[in-house]
N, C-alpha and C. Protein backbone atom coordinates (compact mmCIF):
# COMPACT_ATOMS: atom_id res chain seq x y z
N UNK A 1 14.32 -7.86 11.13
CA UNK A 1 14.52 -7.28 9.83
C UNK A 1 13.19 -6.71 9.35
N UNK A 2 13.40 -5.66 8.82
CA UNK A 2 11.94 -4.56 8.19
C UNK A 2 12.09 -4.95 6.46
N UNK A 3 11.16 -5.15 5.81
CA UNK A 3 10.70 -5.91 4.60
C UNK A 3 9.84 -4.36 4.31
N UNK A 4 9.86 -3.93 2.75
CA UNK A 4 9.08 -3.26 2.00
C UNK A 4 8.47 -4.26 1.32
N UNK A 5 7.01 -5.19 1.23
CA UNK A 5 6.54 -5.46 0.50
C UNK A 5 5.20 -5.21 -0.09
N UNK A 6 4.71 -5.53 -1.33
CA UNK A 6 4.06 -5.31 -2.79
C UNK A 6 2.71 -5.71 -2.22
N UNK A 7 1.62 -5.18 -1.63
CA UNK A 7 0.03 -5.50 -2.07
C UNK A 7 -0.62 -4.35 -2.22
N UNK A 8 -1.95 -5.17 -2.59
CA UNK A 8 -2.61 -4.50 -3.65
C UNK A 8 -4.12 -3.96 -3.16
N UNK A 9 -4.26 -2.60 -3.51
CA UNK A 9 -4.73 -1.71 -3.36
C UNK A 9 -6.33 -2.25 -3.03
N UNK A 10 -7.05 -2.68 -2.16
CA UNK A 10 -8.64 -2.95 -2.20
C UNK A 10 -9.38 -2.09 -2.40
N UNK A 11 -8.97 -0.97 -1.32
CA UNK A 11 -10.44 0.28 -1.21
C UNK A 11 -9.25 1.62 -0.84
N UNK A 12 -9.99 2.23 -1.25
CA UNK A 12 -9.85 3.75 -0.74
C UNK A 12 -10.19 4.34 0.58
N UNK A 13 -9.61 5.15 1.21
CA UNK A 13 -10.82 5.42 2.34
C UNK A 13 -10.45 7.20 2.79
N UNK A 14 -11.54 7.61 3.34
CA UNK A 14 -10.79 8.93 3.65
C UNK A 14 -9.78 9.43 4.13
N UNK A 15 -9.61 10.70 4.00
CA UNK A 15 -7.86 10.89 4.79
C UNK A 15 -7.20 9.95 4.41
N UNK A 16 -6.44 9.86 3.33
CA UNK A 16 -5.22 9.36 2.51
C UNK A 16 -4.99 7.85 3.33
N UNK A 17 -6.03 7.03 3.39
CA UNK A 17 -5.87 5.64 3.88
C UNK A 17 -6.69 5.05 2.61
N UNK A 18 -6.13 3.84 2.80
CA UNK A 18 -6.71 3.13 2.02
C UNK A 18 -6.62 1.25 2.54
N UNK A 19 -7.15 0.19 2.32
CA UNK A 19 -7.09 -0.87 2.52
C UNK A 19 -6.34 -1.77 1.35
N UNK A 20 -5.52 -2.49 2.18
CA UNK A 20 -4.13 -3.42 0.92
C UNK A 20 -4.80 -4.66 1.35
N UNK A 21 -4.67 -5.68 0.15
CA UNK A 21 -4.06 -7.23 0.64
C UNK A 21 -3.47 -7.69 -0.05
N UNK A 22 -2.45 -8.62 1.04
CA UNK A 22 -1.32 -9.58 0.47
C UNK A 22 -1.28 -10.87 1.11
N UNK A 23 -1.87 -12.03 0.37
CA UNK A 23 -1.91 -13.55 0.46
C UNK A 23 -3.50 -13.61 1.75
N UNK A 24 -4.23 -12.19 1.16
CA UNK A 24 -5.69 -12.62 2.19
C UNK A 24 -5.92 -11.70 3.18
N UNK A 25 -4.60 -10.86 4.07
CA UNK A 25 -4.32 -10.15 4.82
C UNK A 25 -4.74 -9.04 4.40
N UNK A 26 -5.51 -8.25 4.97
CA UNK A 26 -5.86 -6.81 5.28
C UNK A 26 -5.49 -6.04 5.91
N UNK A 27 -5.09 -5.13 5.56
CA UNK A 27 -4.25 -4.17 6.67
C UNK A 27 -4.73 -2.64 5.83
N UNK A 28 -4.97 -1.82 6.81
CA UNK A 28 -4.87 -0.26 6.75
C UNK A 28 -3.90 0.24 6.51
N UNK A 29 -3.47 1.12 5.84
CA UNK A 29 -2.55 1.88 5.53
C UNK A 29 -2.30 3.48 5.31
N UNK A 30 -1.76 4.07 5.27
CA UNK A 30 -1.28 5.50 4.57
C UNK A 30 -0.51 5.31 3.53
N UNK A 31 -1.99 5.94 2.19
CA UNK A 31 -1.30 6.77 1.17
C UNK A 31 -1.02 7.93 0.61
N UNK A 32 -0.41 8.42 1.63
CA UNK A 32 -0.55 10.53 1.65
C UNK A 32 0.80 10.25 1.24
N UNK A 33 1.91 9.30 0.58
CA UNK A 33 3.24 9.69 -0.33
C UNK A 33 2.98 9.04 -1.45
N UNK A 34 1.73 8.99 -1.60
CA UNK A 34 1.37 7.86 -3.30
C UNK A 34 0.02 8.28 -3.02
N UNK A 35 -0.24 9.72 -3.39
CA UNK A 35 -1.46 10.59 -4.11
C UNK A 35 -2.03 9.79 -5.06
N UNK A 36 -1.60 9.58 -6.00
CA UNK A 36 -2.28 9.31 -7.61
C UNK A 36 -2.41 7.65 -7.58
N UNK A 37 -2.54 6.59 -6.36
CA UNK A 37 -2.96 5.41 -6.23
C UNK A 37 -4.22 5.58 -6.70
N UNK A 38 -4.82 3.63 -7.37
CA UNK A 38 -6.01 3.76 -7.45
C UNK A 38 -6.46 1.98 -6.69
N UNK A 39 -7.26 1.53 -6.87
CA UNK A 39 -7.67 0.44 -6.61
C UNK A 39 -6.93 -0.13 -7.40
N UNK A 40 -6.93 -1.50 -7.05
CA UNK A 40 -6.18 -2.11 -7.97
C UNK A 40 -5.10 -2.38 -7.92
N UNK A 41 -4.09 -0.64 -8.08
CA UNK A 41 -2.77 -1.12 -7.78
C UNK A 41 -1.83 -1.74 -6.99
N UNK A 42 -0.79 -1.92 -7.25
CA UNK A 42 0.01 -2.58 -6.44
C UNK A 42 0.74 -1.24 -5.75
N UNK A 43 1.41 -1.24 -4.53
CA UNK A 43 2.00 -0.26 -3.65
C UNK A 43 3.12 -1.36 -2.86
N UNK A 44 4.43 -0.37 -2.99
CA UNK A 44 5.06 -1.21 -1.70
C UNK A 44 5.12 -0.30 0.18
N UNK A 45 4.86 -1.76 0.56
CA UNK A 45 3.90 -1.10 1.71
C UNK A 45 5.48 -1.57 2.88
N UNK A 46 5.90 -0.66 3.91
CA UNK A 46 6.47 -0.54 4.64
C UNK A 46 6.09 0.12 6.09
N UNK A 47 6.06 -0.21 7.06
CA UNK A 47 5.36 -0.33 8.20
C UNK A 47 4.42 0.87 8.45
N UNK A 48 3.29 0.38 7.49
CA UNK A 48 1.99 1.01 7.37
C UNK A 48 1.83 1.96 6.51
N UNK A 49 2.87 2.21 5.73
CA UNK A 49 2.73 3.53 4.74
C UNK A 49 3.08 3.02 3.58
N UNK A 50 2.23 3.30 2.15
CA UNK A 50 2.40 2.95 0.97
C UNK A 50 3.59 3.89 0.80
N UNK A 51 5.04 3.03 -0.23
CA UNK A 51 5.67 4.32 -0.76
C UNK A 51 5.72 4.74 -1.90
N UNK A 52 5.36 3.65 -3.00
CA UNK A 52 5.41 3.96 -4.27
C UNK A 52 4.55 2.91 -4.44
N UNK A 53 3.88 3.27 -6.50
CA UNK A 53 3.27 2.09 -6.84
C UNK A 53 4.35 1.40 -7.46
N UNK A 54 3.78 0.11 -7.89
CA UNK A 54 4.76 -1.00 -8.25
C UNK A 54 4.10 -1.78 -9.35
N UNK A 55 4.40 -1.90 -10.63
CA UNK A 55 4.48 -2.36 -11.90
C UNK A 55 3.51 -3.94 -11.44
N UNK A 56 2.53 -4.38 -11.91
CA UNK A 56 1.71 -5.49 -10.92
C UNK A 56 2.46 -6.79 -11.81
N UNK A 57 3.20 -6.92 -12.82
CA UNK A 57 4.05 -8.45 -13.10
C UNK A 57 5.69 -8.09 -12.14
N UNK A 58 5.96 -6.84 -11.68
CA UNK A 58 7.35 -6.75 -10.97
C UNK A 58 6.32 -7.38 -8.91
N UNK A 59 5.34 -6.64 -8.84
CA UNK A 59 5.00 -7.19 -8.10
C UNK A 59 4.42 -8.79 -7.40
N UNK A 60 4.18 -9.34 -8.51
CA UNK A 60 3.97 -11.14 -8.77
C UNK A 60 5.41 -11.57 -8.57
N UNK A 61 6.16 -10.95 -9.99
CA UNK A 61 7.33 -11.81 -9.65
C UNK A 61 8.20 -11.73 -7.74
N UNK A 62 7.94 -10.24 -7.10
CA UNK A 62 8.44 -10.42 -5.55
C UNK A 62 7.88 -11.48 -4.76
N UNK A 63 6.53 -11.39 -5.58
CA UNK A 63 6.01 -12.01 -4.23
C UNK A 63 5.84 -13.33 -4.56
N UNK A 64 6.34 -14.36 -5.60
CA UNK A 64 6.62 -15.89 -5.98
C UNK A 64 8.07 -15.65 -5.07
N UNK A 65 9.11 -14.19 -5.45
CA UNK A 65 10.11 -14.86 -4.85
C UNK A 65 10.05 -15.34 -2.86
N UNK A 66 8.99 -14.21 -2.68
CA UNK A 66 9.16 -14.49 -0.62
C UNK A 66 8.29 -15.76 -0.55
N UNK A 67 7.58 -16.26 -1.87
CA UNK A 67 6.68 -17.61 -1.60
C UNK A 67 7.84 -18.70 -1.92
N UNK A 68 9.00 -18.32 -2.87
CA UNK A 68 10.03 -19.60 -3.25
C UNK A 68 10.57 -19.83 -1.44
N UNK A 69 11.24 -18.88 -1.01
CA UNK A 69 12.32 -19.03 0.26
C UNK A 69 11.39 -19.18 0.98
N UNK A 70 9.60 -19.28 1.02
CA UNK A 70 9.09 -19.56 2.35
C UNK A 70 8.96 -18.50 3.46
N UNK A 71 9.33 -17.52 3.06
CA UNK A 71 9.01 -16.14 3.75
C UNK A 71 8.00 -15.79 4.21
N UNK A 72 7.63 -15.30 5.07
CA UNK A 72 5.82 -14.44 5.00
C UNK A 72 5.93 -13.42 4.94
N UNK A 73 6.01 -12.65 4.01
CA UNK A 73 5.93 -11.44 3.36
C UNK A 73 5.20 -10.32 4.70
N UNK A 74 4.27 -11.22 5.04
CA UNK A 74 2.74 -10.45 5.91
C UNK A 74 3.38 -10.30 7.61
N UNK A 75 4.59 -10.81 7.67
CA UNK A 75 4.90 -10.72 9.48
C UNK A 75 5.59 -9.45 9.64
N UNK A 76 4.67 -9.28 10.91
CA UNK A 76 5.37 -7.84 11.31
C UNK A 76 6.13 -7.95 12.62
């Protein structure tokens, strides 16, 4: 099963990448479909590409819910 989930924006980097983390995890990404990201925000991230930003209390509340069921949000 493929999961869209919510982390948050660390760094910027050239060519429409930027660096996310979620629960510590770092991962590279593409944000060339979410132009107007900044640090900070939250993005939902789907196998390696940001697709949208995401409201950062809608993003807490996802990610208590994949921490309630014990999920790891972070497995690929």
């Amino acid at each position: 099963m493929c999961l869209a989930v919510p982390a948050c924006v660390e760094s910027l980097m050239d060519g429409d990448r930027a660096v996310v983390s979620l629960e510590g995890l770092k991962r590279e990404i593409s944000v060339a479909l979410v132009p107007e990201v900044a640090i900070g925000d939250y993005v939902i991230v789907h196998v390696g590409y940001a697709l949208s930003r995401l409201d950062p209390d809608e993003a807490q509340r996802t990610l208590a819910l994949f921490a309630e069921i014990g999920g790891d949000a972070c497995a690929s």
